[in-house]
C-alpha atoms as a PDB file:
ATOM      1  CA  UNK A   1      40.721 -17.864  80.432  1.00  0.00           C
ATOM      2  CA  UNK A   2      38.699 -14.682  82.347  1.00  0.00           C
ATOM      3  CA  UNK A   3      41.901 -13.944  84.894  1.00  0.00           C
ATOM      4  CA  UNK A   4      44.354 -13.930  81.101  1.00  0.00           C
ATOM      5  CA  UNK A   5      46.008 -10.326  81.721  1.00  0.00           C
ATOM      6  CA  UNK A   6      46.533  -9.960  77.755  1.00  0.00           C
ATOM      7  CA  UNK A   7      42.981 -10.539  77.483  1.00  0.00           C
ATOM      8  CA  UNK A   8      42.318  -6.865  77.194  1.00  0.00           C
ATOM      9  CA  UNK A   9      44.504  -7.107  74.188  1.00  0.00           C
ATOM     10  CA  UNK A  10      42.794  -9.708  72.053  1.00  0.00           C
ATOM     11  CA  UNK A  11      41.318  -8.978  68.514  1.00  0.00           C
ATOM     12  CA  UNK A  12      38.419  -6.459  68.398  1.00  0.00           C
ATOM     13  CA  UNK A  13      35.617  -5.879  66.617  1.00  0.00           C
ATOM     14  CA  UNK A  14      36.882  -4.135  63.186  1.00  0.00           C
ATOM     15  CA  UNK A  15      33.170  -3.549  61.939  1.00  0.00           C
ATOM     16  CA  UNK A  16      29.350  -4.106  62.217  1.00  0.00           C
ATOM     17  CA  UNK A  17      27.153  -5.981  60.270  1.00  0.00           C
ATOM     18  CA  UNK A  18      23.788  -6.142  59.423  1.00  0.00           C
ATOM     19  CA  UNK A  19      22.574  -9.261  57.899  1.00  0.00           C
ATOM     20  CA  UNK A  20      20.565  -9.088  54.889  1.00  0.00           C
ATOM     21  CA  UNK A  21      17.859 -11.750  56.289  1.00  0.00           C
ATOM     22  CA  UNK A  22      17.822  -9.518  59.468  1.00  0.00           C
ATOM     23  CA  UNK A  23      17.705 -12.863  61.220  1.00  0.00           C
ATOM     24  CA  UNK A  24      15.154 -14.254  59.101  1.00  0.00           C
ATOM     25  CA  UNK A  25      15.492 -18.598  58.443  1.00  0.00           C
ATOM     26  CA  UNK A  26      17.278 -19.257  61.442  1.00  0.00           C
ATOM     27  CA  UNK A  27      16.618 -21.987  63.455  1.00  0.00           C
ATOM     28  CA  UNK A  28      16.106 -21.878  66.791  1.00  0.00           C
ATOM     29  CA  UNK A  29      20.076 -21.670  68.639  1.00  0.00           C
ATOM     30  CA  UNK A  30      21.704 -21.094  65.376  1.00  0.00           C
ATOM     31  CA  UNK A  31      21.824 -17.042  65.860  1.00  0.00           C
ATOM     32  CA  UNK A  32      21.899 -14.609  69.113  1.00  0.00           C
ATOM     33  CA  UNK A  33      20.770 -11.493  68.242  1.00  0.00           C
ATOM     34  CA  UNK A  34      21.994  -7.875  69.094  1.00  0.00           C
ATOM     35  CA  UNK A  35      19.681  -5.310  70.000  1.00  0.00           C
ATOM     36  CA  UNK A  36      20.213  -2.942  66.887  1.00  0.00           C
ATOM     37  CA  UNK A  37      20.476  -5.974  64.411  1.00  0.00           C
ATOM     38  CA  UNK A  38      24.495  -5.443  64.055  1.00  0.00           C
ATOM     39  CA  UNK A  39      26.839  -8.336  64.861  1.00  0.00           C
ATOM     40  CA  UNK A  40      30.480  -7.532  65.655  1.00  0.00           C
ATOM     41  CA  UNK A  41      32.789  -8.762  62.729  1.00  0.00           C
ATOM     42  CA  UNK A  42      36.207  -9.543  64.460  1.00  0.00           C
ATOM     43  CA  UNK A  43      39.126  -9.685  62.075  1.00  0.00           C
ATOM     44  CA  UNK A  44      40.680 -13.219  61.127  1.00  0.00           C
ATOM     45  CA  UNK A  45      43.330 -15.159  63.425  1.00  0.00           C
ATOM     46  CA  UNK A  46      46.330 -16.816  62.535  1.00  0.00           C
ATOM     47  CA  UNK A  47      44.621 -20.012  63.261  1.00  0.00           C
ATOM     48  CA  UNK A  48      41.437 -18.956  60.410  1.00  0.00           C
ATOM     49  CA  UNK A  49      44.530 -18.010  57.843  1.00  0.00           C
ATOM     50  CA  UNK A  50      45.600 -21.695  58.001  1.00  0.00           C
ATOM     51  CA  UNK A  51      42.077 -23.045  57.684  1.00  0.00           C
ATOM     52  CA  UNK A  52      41.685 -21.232  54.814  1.00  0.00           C
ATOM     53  CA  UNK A  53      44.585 -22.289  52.958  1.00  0.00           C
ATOM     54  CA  UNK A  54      43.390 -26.075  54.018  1.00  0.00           C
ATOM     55  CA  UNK A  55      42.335 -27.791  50.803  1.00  0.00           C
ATOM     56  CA  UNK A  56      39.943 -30.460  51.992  1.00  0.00           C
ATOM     57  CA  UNK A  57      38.211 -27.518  54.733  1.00  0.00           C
ATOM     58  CA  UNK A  58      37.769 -25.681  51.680  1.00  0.00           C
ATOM     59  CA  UNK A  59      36.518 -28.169  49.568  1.00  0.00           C
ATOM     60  CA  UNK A  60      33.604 -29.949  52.186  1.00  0.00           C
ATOM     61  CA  UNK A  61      32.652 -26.478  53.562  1.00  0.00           C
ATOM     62  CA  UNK A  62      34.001 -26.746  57.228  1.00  0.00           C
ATOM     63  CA  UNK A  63      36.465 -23.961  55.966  1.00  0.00           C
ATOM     64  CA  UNK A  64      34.291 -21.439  56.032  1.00  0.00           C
ATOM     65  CA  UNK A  65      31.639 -22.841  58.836  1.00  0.00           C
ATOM     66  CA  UNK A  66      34.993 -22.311  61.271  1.00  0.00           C
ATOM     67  CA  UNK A  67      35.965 -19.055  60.176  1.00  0.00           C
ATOM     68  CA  UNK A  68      32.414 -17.643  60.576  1.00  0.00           C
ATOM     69  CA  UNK A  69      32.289 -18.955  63.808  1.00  0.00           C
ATOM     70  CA  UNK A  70      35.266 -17.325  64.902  1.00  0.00           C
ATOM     71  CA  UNK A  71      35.051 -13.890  62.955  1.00  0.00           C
ATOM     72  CA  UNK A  72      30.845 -13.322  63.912  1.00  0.00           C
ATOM     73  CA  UNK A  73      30.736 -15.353  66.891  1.00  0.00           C
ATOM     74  CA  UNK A  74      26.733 -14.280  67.097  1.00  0.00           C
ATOM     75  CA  UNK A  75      25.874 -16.728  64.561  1.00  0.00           C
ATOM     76  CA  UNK A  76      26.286 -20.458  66.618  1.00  0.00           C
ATOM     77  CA  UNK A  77      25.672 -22.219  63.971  1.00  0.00           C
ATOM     78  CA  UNK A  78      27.015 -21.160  60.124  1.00  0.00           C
ATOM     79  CA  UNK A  79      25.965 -24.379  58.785  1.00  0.00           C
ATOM     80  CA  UNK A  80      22.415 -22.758  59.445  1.00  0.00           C
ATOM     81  CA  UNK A  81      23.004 -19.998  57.976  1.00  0.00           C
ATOM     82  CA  UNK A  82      20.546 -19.154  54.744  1.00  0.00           C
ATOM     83  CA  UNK A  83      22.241 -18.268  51.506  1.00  0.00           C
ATOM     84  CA  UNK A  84      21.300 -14.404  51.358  1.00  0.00           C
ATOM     85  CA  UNK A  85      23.437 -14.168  54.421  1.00  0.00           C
ATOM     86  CA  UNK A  86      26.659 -16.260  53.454  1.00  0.00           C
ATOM     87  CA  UNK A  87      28.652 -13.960  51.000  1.00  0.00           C
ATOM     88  CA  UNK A  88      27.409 -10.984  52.962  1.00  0.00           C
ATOM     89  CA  UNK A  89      29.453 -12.474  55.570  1.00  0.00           C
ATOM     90  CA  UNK A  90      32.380 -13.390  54.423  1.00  0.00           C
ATOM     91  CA  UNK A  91      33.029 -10.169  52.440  1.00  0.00           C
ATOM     92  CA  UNK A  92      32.289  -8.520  56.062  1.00  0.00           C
ATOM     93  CA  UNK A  93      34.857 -10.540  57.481  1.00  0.00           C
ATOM     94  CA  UNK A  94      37.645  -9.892  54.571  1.00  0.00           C
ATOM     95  CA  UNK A  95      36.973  -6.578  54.973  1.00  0.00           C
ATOM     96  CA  UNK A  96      37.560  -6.360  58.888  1.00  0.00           C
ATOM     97  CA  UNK A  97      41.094  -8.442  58.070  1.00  0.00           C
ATOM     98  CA  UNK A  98      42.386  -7.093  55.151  1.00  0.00           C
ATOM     99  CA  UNK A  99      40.834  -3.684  54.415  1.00  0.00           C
ATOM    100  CA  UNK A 100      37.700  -2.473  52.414  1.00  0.00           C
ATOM    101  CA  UNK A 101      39.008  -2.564  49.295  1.00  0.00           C
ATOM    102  CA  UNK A 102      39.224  -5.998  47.135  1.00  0.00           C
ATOM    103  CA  UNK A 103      41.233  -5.569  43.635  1.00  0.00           C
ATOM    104  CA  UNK A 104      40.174  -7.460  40.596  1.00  0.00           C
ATOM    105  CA  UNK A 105      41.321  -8.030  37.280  1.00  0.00           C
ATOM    106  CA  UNK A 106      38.874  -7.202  34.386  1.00  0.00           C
ATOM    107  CA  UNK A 107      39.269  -7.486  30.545  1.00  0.00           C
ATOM    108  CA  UNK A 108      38.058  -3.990  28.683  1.00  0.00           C
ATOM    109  CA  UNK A 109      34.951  -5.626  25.903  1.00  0.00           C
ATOM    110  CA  UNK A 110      36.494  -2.665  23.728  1.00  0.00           C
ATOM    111  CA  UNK A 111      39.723  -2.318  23.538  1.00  0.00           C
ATOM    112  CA  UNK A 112      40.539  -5.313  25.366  1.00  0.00           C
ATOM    113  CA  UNK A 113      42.888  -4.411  27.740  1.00  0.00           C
ATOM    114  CA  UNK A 114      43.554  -6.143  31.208  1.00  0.00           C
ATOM    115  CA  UNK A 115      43.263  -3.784  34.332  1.00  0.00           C
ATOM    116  CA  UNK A 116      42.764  -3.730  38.288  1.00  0.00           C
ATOM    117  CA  UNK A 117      40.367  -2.048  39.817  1.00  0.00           C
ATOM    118  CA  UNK A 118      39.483  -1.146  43.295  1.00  0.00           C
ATOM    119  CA  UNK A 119      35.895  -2.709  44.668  1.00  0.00           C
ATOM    120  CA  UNK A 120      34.391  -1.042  48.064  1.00  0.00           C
ATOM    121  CA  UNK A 121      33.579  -4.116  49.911  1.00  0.00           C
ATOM    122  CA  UNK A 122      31.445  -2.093  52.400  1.00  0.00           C
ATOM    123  CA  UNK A 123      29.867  -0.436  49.310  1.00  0.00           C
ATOM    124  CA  UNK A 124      29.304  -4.278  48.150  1.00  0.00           C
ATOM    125  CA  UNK A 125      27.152  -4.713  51.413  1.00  0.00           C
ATOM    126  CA  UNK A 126      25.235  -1.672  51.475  1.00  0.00           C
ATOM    127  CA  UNK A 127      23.595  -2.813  47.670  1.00  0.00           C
ATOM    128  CA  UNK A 128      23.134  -6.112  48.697  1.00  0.00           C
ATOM    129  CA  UNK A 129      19.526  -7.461  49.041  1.00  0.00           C
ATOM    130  CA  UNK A 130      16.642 -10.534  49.815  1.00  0.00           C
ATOM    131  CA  UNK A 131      13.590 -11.257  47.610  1.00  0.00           C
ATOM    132  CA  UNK A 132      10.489 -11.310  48.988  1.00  0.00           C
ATOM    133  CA  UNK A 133      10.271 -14.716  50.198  1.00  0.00           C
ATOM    134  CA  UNK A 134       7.091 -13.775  52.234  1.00  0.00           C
ATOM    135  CA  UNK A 135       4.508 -13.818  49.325  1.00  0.00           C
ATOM    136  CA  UNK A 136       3.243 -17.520  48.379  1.00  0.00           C
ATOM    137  CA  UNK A 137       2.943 -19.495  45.485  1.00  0.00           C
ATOM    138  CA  UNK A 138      -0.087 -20.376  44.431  1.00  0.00           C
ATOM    139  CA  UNK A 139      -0.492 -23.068  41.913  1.00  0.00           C
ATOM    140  CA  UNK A 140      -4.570 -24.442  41.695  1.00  0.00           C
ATOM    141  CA  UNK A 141      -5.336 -25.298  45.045  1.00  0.00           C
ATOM    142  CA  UNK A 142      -1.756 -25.208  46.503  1.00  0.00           C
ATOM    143  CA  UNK A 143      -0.093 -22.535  48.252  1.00  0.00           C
ATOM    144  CA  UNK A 144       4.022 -23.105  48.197  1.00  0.00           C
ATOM    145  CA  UNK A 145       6.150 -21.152  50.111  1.00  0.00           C
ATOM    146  CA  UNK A 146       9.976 -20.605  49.605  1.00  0.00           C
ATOM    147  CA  UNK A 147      12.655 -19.645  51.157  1.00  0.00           C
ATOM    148  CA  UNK A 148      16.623 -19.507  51.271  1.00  0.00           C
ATOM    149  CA  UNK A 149      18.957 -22.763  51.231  1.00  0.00           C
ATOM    150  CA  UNK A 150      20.792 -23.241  54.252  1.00  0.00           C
ATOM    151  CA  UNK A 151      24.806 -23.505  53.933  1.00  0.00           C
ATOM    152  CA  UNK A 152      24.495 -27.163  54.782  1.00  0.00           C
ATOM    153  CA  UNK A 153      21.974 -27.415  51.758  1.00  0.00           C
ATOM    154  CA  UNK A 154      24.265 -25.392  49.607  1.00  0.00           C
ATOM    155  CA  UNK A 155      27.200 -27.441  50.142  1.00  0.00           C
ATOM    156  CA  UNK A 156      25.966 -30.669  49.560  1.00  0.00           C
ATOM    157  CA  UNK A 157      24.513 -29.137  46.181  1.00  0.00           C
ATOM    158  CA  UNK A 158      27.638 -28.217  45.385  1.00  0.00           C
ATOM    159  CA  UNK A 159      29.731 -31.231  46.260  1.00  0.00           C
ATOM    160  CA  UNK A 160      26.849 -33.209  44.428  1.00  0.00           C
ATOM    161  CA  UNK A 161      27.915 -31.203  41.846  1.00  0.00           C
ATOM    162  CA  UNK A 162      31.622 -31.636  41.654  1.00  0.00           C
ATOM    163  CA  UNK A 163      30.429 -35.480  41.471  1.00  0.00           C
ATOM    164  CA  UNK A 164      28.399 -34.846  38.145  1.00  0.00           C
ATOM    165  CA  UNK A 165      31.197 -33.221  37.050  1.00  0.00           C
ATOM    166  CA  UNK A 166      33.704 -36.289  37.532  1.00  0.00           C
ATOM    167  CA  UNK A 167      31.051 -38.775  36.291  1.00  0.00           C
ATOM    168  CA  UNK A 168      30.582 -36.451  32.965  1.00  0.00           C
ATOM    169  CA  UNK A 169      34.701 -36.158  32.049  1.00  0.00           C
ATOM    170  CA  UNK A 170      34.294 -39.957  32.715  1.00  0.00           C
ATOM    171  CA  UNK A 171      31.965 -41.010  30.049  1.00  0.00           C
ATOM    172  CA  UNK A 172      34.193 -40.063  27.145  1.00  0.00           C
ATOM    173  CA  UNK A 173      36.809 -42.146  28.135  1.00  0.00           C
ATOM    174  CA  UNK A 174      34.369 -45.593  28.396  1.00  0.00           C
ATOM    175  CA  UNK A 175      35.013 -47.039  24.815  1.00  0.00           C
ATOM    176  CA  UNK A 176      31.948 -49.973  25.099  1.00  0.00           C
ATOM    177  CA  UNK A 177      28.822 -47.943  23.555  1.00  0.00           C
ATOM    178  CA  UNK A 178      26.343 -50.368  25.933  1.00  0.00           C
ATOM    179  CA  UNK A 179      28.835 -49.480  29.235  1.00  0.00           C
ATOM    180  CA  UNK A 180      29.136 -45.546  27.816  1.00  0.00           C
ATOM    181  CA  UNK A 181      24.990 -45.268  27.119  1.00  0.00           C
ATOM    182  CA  UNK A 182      24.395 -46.846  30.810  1.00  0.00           C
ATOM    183  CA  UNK A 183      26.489 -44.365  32.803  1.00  0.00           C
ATOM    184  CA  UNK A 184      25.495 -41.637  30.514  1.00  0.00           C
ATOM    185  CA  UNK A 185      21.947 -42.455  32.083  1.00  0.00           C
ATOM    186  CA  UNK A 186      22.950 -42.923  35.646  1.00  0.00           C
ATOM    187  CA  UNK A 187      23.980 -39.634  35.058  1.00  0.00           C
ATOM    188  CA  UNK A 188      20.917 -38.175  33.895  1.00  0.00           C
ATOM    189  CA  UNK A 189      19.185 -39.711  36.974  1.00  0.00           C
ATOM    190  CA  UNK A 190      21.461 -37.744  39.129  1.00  0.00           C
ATOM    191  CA  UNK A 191      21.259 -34.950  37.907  1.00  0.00           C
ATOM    192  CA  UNK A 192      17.399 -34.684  37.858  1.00  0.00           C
ATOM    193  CA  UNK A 193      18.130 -36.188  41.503  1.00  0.00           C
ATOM    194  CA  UNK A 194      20.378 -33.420  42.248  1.00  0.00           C
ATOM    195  CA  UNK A 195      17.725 -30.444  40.853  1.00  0.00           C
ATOM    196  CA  UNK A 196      14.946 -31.421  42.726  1.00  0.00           C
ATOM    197  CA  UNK A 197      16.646 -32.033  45.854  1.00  0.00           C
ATOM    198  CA  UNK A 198      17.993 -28.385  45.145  1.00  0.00           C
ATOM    199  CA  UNK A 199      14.445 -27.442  44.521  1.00  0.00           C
ATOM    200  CA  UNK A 200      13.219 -29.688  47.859  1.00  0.00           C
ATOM    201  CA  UNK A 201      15.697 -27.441  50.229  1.00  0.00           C
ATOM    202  CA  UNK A 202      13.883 -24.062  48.468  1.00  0.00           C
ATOM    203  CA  UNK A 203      10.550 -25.004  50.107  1.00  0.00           C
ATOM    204  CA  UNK A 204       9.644 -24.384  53.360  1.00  0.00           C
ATOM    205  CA  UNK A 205       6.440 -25.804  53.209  1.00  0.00           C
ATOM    206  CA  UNK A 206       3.073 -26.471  50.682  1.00  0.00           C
ATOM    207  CA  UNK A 207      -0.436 -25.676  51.995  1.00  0.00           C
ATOM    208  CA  UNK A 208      -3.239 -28.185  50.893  1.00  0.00           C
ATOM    209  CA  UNK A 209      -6.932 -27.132  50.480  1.00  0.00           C
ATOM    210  CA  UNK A 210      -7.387 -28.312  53.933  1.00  0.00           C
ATOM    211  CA  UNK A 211      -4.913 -25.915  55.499  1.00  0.00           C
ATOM    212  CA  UNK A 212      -2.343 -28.675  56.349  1.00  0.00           C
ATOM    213  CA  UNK A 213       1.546 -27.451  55.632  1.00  0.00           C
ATOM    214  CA  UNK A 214       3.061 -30.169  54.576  1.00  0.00           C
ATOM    215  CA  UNK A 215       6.865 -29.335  55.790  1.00  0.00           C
ATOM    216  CA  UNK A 216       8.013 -32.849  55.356  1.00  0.00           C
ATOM    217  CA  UNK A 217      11.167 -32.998  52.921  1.00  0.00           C
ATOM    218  CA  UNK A 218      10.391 -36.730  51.396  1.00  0.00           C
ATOM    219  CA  UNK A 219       6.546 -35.767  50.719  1.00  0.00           C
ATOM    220  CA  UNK A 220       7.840 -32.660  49.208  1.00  0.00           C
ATOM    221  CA  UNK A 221      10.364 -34.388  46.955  1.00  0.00           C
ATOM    222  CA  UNK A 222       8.240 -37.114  45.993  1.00  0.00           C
ATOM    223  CA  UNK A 223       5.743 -34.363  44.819  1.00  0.00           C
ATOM    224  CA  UNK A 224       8.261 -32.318  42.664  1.00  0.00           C
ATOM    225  CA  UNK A 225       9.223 -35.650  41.352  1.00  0.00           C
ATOM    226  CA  UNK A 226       5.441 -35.919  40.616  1.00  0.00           C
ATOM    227  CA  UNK A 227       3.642 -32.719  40.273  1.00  0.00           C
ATOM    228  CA  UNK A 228       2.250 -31.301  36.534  1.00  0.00           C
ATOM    229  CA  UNK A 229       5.350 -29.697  34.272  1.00  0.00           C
ATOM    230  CA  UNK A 230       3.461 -26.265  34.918  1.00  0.00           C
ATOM    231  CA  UNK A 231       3.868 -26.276  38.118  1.00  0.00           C
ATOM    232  CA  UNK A 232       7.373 -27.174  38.325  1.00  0.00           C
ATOM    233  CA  UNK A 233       8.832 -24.677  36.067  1.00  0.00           C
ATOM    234  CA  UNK A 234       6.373 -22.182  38.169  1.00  0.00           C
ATOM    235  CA  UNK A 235       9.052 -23.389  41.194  1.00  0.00           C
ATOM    236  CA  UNK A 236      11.675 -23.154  39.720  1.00  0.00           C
ATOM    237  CA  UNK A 237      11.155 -19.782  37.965  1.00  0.00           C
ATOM    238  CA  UNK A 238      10.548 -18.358  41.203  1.00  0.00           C
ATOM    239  CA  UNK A 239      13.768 -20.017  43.103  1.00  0.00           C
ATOM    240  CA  UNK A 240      15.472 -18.268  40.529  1.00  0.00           C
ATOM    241  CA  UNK A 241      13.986 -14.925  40.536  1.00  0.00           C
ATOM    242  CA  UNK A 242      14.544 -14.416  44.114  1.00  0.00           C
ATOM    243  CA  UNK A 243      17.795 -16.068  44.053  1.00  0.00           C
ATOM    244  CA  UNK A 244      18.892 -13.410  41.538  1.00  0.00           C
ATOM    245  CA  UNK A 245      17.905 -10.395  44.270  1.00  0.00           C
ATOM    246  CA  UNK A 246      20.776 -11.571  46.498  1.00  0.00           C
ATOM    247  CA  UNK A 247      23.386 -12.151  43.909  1.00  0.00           C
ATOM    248  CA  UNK A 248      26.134  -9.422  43.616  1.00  0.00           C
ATOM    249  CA  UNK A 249      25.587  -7.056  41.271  1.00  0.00           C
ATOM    250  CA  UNK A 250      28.220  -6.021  37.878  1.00  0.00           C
ATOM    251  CA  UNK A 251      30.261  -3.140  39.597  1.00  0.00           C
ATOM    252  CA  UNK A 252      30.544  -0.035  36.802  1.00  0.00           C
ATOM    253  CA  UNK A 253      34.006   0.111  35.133  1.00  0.00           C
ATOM    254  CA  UNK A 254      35.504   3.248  33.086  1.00  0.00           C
ATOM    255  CA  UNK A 255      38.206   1.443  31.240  1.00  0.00           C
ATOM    256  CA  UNK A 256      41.506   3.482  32.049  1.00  0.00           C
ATOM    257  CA  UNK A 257      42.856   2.773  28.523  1.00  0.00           C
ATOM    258  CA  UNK A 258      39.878   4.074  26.316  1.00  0.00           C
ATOM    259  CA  UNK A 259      37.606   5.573  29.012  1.00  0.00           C
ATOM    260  CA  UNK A 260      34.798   3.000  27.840  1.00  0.00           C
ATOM    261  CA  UNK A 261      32.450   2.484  30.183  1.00  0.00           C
ATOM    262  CA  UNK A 262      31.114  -1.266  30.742  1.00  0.00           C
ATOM    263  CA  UNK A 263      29.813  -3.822  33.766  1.00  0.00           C
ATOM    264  CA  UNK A 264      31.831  -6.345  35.329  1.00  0.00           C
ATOM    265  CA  UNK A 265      30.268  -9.280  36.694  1.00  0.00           C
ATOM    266  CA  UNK A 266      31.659  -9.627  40.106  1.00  0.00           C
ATOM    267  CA  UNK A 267      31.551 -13.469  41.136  1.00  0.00           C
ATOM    268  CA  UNK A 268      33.923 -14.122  44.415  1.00  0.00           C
ATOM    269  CA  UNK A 269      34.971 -17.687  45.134  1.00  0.00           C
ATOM    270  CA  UNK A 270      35.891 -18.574  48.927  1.00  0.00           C
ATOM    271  CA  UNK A 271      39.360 -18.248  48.129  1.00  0.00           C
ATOM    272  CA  UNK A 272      38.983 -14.825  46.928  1.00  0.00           C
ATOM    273  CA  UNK A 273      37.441 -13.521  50.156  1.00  0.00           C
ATOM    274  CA  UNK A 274      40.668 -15.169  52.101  1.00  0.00           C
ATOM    275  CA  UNK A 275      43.700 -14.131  49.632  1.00  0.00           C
END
């Protein structure tokens, strides 16, 4: 309500951020963007604390789509939102509710003791970064060019995932060989089903000789279902290589036992970004 006199004491903005896509692979409504680039990152309510201790919003994504909303209330539409951007994000907003620094536990490869260490989560955004996802492809007469999953993309992936999973742990527990070989190839099926749907949602479009872009996701998957080996691991390779420019990178320990320096791979789940 505009006439609320505690208005002028709601949450404020507790820092800026600058996306790493810079508002690149956002459809049209999904973002509103600032003059400068920045987007206020307000810290967490009591309201986003519950949602993220909500199993099943946690588990089918709307977890996270809701706190976005409510912590960067310039992007309309998280489930939009391309992959470089996402953990960018949330460590923004864990950093505007708890503080900048996130402590981890890390084994010592040398002596191997167990420590906790401090990580900079503004330090964490200032390294982070996007592949060039301007250059094309080209594969013989093709041009392909890629670009980020969206979170929507990402999620089903991953709940697709959690499926193979459950189907896998199931097959050792069918004792009929006939039954066990038969699901062990439904299986297969999905998860060649599940890669190129992956690799499908990595395309933005293919360029024929004619200079057609065909954006269309079923002609796309039908031709990765389709296309020469060559040209599929070319895809792939590159999905990969870009993806790997936006991942965080190993943070530089000194062991405070033996003073032996070493990387540790910093991989944050949801959870951690909410603790």
């Amino acid at each position: 309500m505009l006439n609320n006199p505690l208005r002028q004491f709601f949450r404020r903005p507790a820092l800026y951020l600058s996306l790493p896509s810079k508002g690149k692979f956002y459809p049209e409504g999904a973002i509103e963007m600032t003059e400068n680039g920045e987007f206020p990152v307000y810290p967490m309510t009591a309201i986003d604390e519950i949602t993220s201790k909500t199993p099943d919003a946690l588990f089918n994504g709307q977890a996270v789509v809701s706190i976005i909303k409510s912590c960067i209330p310039g992007i309309k539409d998280p489930w939009q939102m391309p992959s470089v951007d996402i953990d960018a994000s949330l460590i923004a907003i864990r950093a505007a509710t708890n503080g900048t620094d996130l402590e981890v536990e890390s084994k010592c490869p040398k002596c191997e003791e167990e420590s906790k260490y401090g990580v900079n989560l503004i330090g964490l955004l200032g390294k982070m970064s996007v592949g060039n996802y301007d250059n094309m492809l080209n594969s013989g007469e093709l041009k392909i060019k890629l670009k980020p999953m969206n979170y929507t993309d990402i999620n089903q992936g991953n709940l697709a995932q959690f499926e193979m999973q459950r189907d896998i742990s199931s097959i050792e527990s069918i004792v009929d060989q006939d039954e066990r070989n038969e699901k062990s190839r439904t299986t297969m099926l999905k998860i060649s089903k599940m890669n190129i749907d992956m690799m499908m949602n990595s395309i933005e479009f293919i360029m024929i000789p004619t200079g057609e872009q065909v954006i269309d996701k079923a002609f796309i998957g039908e031709f990765l279902e389709n296309c020469d080996r060559n040209v599929h691991d070319l895809i792939r390779k590159s999905i990969t290589s870009l993806r790997e420019n936006t991942i965080i990178k190993p943070q530089q320990i000194k062991c405070i036992h033996c003073t032996y320096d070493y990387d540790q791979p910093l991989i944050l789940n949801v959870t951690d970004f909410f603790a």
